[in-house]
PDB file of N, CA and C in Angstrom:
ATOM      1  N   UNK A   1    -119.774  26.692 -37.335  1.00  0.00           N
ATOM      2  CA  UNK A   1    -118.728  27.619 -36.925  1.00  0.00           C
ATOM      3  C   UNK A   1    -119.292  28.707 -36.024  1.00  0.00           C
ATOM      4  N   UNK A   2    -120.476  29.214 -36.269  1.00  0.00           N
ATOM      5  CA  UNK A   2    -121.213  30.162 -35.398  1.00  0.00           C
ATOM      6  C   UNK A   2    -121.545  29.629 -34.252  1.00  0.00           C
ATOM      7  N   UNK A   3    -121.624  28.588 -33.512  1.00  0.00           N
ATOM      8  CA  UNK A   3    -121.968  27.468 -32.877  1.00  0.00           C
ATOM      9  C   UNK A   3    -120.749  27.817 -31.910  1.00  0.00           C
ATOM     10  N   UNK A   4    -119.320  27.337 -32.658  1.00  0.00           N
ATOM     11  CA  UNK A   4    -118.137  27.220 -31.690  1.00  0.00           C
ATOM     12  C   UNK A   4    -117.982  28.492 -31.499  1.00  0.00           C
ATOM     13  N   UNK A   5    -117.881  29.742 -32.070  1.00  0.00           N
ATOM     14  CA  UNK A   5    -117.640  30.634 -31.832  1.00  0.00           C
ATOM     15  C   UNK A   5    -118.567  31.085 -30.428  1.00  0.00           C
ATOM     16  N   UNK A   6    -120.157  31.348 -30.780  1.00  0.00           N
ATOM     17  CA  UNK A   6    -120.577  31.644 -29.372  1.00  0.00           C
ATOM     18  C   UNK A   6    -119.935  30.750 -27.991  1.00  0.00           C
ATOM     19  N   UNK A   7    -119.925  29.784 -28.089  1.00  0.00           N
ATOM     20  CA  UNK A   7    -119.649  29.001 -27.085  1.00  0.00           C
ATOM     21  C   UNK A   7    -118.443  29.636 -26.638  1.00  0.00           C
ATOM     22  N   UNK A   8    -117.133  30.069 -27.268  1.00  0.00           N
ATOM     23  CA  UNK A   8    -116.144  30.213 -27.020  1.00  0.00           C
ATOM     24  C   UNK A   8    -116.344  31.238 -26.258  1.00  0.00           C
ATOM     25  N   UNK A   9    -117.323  31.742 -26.531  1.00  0.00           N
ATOM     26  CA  UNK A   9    -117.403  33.416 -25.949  1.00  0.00           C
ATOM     27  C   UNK A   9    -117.429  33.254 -24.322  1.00  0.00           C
ATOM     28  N   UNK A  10    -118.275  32.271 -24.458  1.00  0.00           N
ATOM     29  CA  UNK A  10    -118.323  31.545 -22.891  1.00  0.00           C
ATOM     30  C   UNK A  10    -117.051  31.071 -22.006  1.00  0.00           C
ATOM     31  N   UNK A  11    -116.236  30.715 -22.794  1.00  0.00           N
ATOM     32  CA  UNK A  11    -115.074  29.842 -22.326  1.00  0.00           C
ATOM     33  C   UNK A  11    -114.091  32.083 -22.064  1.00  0.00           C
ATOM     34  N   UNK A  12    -114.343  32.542 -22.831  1.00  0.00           N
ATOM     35  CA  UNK A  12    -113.646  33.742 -22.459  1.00  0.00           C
ATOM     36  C   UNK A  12    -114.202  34.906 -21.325  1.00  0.00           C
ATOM     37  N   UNK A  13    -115.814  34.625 -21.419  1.00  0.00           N
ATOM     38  CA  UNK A  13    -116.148  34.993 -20.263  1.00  0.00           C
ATOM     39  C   UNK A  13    -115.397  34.605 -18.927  1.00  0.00           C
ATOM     40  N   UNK A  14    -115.585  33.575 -18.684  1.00  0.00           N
ATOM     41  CA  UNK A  14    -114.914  32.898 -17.690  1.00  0.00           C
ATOM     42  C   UNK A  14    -113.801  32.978 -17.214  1.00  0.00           C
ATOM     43  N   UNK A  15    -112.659  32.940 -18.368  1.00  0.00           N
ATOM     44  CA  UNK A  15    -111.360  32.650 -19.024  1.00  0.00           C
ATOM     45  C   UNK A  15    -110.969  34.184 -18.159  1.00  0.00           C
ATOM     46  N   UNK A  16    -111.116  35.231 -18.532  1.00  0.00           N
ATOM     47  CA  UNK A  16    -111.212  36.412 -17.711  1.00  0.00           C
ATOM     48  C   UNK A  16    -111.103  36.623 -16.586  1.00  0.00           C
ATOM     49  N   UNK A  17    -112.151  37.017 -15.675  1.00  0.00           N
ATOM     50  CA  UNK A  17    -111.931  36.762 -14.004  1.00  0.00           C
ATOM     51  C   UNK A  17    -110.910  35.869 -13.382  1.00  0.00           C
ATOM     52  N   UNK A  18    -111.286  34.892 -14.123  1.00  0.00           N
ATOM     53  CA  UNK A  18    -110.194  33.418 -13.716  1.00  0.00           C
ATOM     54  C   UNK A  18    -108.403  34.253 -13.661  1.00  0.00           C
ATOM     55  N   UNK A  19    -108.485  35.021 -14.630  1.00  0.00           N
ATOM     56  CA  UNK A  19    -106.659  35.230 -15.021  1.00  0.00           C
ATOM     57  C   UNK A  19    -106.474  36.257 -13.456  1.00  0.00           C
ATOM     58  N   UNK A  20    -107.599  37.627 -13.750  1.00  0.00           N
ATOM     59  CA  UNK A  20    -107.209  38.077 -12.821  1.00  0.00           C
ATOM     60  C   UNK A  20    -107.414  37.881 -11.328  1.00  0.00           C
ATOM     61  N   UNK A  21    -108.084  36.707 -11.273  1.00  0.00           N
ATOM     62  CA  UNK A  21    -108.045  35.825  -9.848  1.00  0.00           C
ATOM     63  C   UNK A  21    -106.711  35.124  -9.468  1.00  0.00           C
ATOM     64  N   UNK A  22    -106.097  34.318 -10.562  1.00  0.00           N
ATOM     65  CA  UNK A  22    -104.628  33.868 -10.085  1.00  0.00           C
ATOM     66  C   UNK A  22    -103.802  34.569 -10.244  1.00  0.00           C
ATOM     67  N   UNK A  23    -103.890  35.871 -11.048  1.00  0.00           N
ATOM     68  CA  UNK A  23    -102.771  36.914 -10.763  1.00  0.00           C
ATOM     69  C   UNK A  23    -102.587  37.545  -9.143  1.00  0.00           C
ATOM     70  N   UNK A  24    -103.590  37.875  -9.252  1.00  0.00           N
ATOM     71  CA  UNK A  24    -103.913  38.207  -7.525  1.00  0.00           C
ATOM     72  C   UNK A  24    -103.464  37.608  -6.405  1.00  0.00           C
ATOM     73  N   UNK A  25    -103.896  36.390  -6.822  1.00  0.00           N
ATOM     74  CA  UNK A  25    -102.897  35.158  -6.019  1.00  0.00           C
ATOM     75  C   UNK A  25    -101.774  34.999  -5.734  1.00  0.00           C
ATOM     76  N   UNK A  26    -101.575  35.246  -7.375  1.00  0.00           N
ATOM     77  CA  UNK A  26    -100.004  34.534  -7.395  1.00  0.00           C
ATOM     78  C   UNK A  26     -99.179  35.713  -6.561  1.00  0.00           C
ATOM     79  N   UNK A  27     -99.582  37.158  -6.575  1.00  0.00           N
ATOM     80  CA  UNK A  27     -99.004  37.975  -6.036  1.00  0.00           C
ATOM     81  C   UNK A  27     -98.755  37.940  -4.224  1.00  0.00           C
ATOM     82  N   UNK A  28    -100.224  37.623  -3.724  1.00  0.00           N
ATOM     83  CA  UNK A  28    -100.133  37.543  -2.501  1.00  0.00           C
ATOM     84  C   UNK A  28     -99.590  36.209  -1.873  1.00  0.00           C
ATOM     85  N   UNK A  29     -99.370  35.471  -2.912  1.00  0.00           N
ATOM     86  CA  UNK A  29     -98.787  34.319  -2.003  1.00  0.00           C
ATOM     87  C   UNK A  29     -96.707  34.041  -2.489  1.00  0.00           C
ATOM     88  N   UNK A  30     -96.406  35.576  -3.451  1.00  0.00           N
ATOM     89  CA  UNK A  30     -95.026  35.290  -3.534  1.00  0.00           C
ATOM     90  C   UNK A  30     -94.552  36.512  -3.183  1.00  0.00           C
ATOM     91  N   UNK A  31     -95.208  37.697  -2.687  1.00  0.00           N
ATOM     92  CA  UNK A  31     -94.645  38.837  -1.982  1.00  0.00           C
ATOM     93  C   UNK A  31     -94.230  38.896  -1.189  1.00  0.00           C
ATOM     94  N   UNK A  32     -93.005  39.159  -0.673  1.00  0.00           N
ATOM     95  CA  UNK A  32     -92.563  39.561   0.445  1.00  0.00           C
ATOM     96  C   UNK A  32     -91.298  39.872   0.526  1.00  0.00           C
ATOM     97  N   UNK A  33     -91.214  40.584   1.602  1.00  0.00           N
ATOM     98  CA  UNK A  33     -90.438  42.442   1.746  1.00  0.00           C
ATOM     99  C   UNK A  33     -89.479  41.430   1.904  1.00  0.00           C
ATOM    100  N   UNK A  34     -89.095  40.837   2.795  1.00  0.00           N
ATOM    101  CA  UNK A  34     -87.640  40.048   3.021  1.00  0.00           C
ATOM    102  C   UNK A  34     -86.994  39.104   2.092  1.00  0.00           C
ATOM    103  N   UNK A  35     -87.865  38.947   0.878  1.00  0.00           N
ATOM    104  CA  UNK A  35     -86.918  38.046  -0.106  1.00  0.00           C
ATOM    105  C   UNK A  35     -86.262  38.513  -1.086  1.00  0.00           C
ATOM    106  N   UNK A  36     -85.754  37.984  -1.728  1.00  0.00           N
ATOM    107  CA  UNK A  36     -84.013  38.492  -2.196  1.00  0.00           C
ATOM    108  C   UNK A  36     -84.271  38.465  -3.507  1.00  0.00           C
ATOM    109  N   UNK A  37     -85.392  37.495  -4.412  1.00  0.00           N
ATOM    110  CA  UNK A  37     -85.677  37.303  -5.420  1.00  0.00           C
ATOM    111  C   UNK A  37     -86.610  38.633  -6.664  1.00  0.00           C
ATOM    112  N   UNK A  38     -86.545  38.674  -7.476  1.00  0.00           N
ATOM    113  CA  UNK A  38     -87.387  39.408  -8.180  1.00  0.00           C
ATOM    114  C   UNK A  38     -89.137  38.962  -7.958  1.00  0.00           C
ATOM    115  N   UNK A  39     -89.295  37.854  -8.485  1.00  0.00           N
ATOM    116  CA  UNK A  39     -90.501  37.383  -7.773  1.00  0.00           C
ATOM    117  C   UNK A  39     -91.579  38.116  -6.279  1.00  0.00           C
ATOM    118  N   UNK A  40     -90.487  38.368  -5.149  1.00  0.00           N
ATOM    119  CA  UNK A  40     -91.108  38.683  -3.956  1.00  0.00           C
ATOM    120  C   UNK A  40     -91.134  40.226  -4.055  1.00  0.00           C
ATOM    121  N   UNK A  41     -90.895  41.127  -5.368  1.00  0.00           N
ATOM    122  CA  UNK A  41     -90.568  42.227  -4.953  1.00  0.00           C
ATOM    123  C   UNK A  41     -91.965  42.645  -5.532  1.00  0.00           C
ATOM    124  N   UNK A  42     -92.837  43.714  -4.763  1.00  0.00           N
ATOM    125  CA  UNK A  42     -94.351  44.214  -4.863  1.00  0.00           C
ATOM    126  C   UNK A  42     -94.573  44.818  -6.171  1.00  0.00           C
ATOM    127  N   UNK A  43     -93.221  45.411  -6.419  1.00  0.00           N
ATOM    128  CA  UNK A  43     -93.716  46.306  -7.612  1.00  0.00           C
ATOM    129  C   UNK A  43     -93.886  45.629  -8.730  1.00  0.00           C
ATOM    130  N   UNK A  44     -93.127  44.803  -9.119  1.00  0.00           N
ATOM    131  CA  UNK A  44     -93.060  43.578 -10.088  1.00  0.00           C
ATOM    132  C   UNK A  44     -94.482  43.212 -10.531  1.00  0.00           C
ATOM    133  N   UNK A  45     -95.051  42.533  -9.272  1.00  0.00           N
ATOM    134  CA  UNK A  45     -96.565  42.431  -9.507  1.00  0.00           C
ATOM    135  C   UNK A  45     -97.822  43.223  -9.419  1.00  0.00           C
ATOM    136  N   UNK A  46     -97.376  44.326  -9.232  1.00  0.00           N
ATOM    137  CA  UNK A  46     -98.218  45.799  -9.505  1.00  0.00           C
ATOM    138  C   UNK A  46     -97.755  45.768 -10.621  1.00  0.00           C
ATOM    139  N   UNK A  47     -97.015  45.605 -11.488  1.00  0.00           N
ATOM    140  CA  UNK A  47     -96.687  46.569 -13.061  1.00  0.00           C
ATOM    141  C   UNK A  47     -97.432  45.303 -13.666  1.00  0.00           C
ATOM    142  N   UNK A  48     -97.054  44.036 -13.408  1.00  0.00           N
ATOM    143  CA  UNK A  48     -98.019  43.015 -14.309  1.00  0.00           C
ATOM    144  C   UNK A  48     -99.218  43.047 -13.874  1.00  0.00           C
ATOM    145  N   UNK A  49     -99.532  42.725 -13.052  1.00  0.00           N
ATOM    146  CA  UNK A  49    -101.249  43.030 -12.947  1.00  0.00           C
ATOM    147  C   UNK A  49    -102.104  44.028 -13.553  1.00  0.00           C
ATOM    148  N   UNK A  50    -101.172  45.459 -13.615  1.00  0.00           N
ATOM    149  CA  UNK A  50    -101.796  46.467 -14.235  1.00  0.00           C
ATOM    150  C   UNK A  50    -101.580  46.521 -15.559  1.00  0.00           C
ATOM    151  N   UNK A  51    -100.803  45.644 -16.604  1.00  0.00           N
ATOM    152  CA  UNK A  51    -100.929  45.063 -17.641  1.00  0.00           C
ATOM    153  C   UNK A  51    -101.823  44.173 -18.194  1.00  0.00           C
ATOM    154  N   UNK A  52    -101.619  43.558 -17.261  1.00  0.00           N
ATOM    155  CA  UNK A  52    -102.851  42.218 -17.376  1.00  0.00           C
ATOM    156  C   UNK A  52    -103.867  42.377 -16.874  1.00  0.00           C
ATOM    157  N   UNK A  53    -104.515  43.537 -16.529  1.00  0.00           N
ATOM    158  CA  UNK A  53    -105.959  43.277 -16.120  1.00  0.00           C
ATOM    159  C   UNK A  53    -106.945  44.065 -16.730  1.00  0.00           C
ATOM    160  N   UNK A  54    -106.201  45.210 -17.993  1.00  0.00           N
ATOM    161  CA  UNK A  54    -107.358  45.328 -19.069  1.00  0.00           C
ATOM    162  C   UNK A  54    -107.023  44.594 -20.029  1.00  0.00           C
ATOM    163  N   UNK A  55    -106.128  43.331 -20.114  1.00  0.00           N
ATOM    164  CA  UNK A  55    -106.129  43.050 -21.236  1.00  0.00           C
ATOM    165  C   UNK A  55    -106.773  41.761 -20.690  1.00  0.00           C
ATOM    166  N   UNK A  56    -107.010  41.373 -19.842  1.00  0.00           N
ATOM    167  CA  UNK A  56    -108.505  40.460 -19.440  1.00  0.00           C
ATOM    168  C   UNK A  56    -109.800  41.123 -19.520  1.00  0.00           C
ATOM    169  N   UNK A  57    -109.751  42.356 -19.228  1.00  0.00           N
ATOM    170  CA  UNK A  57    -111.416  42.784 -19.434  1.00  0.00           C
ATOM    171  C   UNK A  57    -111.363  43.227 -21.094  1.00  0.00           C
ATOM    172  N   UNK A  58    -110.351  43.219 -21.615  1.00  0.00           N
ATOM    173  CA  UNK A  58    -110.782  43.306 -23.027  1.00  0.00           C
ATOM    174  C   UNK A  58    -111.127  41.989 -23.257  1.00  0.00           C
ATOM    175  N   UNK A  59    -110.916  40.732 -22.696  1.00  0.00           N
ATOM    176  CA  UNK A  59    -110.996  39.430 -23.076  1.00  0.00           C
ATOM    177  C   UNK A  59    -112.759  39.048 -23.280  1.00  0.00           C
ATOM    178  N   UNK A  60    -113.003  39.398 -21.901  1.00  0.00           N
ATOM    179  CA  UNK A  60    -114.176  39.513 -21.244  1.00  0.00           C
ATOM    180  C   UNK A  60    -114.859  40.396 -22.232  1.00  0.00           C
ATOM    181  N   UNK A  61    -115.036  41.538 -22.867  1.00  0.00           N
ATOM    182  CA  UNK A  61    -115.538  42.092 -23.889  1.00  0.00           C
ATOM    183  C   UNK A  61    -115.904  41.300 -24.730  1.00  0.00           C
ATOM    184  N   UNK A  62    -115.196  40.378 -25.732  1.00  0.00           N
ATOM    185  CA  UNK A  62    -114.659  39.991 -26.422  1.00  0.00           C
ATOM    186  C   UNK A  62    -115.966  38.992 -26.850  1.00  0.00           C
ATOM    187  N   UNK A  63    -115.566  38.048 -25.050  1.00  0.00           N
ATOM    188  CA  UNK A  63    -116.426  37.285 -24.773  1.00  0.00           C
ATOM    189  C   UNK A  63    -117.555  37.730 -24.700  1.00  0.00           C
ATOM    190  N   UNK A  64    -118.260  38.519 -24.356  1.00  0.00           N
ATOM    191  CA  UNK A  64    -119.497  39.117 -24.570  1.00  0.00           C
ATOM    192  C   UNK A  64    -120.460  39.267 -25.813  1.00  0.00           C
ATOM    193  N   UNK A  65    -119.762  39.877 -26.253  1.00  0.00           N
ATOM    194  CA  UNK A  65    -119.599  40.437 -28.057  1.00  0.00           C
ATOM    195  C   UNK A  65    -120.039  38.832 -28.777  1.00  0.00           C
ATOM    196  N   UNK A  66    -119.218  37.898 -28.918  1.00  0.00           N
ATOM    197  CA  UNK A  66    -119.007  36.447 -29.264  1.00  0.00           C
ATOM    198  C   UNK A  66    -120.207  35.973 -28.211  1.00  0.00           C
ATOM    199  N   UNK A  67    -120.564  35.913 -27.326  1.00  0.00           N
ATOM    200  CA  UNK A  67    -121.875  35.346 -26.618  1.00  0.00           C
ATOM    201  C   UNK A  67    -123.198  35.536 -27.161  1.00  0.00           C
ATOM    202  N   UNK A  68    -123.255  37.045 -27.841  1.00  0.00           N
ATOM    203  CA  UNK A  68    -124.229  37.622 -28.263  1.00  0.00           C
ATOM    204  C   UNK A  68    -124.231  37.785 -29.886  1.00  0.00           C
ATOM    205  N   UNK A  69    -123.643  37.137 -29.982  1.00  0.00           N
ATOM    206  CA  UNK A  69    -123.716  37.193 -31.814  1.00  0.00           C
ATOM    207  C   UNK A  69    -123.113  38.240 -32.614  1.00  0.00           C
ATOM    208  N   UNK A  70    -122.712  39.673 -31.382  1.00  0.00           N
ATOM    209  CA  UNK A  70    -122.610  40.716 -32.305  1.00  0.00           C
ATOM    210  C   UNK A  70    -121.347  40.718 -33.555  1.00  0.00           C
ATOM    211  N   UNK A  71    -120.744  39.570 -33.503  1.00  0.00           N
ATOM    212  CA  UNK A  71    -120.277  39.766 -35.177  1.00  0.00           C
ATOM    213  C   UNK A  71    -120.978  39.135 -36.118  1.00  0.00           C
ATOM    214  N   UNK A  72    -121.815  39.120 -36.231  1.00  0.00           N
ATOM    215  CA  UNK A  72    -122.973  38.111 -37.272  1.00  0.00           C
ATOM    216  C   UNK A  72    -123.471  39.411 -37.877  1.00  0.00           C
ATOM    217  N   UNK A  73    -123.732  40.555 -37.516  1.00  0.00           N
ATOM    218  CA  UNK A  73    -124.066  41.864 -37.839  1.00  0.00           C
ATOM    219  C   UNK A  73    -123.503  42.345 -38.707  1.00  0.00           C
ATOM    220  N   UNK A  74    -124.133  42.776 -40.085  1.00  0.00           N
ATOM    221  CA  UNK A  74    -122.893  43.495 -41.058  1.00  0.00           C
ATOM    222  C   UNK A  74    -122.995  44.658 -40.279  1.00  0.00           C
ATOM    223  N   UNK A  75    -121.876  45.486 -40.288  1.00  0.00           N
ATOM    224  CA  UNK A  75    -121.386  46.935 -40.525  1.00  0.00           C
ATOM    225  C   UNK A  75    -122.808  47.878 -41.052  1.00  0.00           C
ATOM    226  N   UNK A  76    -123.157  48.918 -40.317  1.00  0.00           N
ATOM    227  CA  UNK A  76    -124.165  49.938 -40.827  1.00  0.00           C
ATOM    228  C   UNK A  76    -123.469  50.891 -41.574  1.00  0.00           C
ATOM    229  N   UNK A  77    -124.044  51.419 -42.375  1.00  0.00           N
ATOM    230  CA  UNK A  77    -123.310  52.725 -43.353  1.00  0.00           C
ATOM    231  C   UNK A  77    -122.756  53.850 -42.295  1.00  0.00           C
ATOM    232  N   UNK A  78    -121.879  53.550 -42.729  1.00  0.00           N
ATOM    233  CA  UNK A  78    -120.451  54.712 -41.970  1.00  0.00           C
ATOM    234  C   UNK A  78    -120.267  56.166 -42.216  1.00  0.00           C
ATOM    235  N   UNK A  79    -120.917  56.570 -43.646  1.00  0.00           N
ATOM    236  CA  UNK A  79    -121.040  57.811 -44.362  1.00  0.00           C
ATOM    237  C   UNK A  79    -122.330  58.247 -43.326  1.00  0.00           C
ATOM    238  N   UNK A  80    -123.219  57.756 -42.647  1.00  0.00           N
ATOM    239  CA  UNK A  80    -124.562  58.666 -42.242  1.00  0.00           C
ATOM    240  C   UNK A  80    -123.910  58.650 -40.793  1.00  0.00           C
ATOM    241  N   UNK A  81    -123.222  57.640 -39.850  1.00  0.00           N
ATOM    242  CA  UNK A  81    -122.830  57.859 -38.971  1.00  0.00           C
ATOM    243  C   UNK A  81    -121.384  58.884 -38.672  1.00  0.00           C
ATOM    244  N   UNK A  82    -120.738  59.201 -39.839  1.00  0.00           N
ATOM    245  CA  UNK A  82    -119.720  59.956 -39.317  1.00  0.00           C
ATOM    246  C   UNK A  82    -119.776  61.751 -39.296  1.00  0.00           C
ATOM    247  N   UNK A  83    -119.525  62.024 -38.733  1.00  0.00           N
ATOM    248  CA  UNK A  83    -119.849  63.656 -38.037  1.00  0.00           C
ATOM    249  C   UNK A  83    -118.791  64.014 -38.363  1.00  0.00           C
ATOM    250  N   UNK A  84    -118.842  65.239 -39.549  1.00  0.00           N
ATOM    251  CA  UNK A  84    -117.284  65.628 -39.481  1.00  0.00           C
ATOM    252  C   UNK A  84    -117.954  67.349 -40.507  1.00  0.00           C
TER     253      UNK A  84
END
């Protein structure tokens, strides 16, 4: 299970850039000022993109985190780290 998990981390590395590469796309190749549709209208794909593109670099985190094992790590004592 630790096995699929790192690996996956990989598949989300990837998985990442990839989204906000065809978002990008998809924007510049269905924009435009003269069409009548929701689709061609700019802002549409400014409000999703700017939705969707930390919630790909949280992906990408994710993937990182899962590449590197860091959930295999228990938790350090929370009482010496908290400042209050």
């Amino acid at each position: 299970m630790n096995k699929l998990k790192k690996y996956l981390g990989i598949v989300w590395l990837c998985l990442a850039p990839a989204i906000i590469y065809f978002l990008i796309k998809g924007a510049t190749a269905n924009i435009d000022l003269a069409g009548k549709k929701d689709i061609n209208n700019p802002v549409i794909w400014i409000i999703i993109i700017g939705i969707f593109t930390p919630i790909a670099i949280g992906l990408m985190i994710f993937g990182w985190y899962a590449w590197k094992n860091e959930f295999e790590k228990p938790p350090t004592n929370s009482a010496k780290n908290n400042v209050s």
